[in-house]
N, C-alpha and C. Protein backbone atom coordinates (compact mmCIF):
# COMPACT_ATOMS: atom_id res chain seq x y z
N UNK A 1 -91.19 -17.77 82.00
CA UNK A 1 -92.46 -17.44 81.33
C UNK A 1 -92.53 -18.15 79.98
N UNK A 2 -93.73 -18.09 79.40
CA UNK A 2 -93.98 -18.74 78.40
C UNK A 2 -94.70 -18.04 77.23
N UNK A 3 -95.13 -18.15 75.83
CA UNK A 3 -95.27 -17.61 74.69
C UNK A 3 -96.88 -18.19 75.06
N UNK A 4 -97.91 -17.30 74.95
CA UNK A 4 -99.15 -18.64 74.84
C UNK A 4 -99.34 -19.24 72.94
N UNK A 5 -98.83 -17.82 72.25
CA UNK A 5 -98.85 -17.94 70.89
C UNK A 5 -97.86 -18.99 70.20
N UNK A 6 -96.81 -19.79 71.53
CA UNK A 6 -95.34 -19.60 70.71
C UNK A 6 -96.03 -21.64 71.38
N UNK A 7 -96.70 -21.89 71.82
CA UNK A 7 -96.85 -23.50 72.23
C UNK A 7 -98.32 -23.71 72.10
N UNK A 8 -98.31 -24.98 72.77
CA UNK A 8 -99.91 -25.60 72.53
C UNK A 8 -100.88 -25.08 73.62
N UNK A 9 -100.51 -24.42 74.16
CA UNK A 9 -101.03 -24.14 75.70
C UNK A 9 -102.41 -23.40 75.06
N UNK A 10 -103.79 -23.48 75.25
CA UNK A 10 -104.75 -23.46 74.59
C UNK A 10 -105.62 -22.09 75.99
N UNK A 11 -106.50 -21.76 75.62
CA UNK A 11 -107.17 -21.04 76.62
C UNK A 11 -107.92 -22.01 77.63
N UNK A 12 -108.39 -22.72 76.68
CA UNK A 12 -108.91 -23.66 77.63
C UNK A 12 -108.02 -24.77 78.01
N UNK A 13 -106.56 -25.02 78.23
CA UNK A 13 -105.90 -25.26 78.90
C UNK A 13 -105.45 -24.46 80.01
N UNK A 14 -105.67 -23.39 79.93
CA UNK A 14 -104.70 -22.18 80.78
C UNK A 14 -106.16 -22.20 82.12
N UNK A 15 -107.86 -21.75 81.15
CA UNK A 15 -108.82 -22.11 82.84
C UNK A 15 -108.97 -23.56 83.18
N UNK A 16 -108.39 -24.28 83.01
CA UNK A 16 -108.39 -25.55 83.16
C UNK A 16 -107.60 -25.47 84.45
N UNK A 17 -105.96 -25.09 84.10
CA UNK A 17 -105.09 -25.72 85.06
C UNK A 17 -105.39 -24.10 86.12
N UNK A 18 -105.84 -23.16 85.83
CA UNK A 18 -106.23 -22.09 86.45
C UNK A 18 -107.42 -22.80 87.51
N UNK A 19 -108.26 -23.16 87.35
CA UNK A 19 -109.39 -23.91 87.65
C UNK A 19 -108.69 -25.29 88.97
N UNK A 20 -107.87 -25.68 88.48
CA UNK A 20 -107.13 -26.98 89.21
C UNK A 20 -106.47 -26.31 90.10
N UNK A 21 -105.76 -25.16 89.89
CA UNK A 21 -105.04 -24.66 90.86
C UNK A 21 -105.84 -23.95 92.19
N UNK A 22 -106.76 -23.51 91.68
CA UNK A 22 -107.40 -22.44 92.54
C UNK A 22 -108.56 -23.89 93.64
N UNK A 23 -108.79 -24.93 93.12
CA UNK A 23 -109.49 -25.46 93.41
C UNK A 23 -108.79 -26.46 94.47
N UNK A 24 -107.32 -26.54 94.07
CA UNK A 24 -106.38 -27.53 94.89
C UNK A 24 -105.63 -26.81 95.98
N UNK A 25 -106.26 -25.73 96.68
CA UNK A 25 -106.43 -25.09 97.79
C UNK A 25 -106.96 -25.53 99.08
């Protein structure tokens, strides 16, 4: 697991690759 506070990982990185994942189905 990961910190979202503790890296660069942005919200709109997170529905992004959320978005890529669900879509690369």
């Amino acid at each position: 697991m990961f910190s979202l506070s503790n890296s660069q990982y942005t919200c709109q990185d997170y529905i992004s690759d959320h978005i890529w994942k669900t879509s690369s189905h």
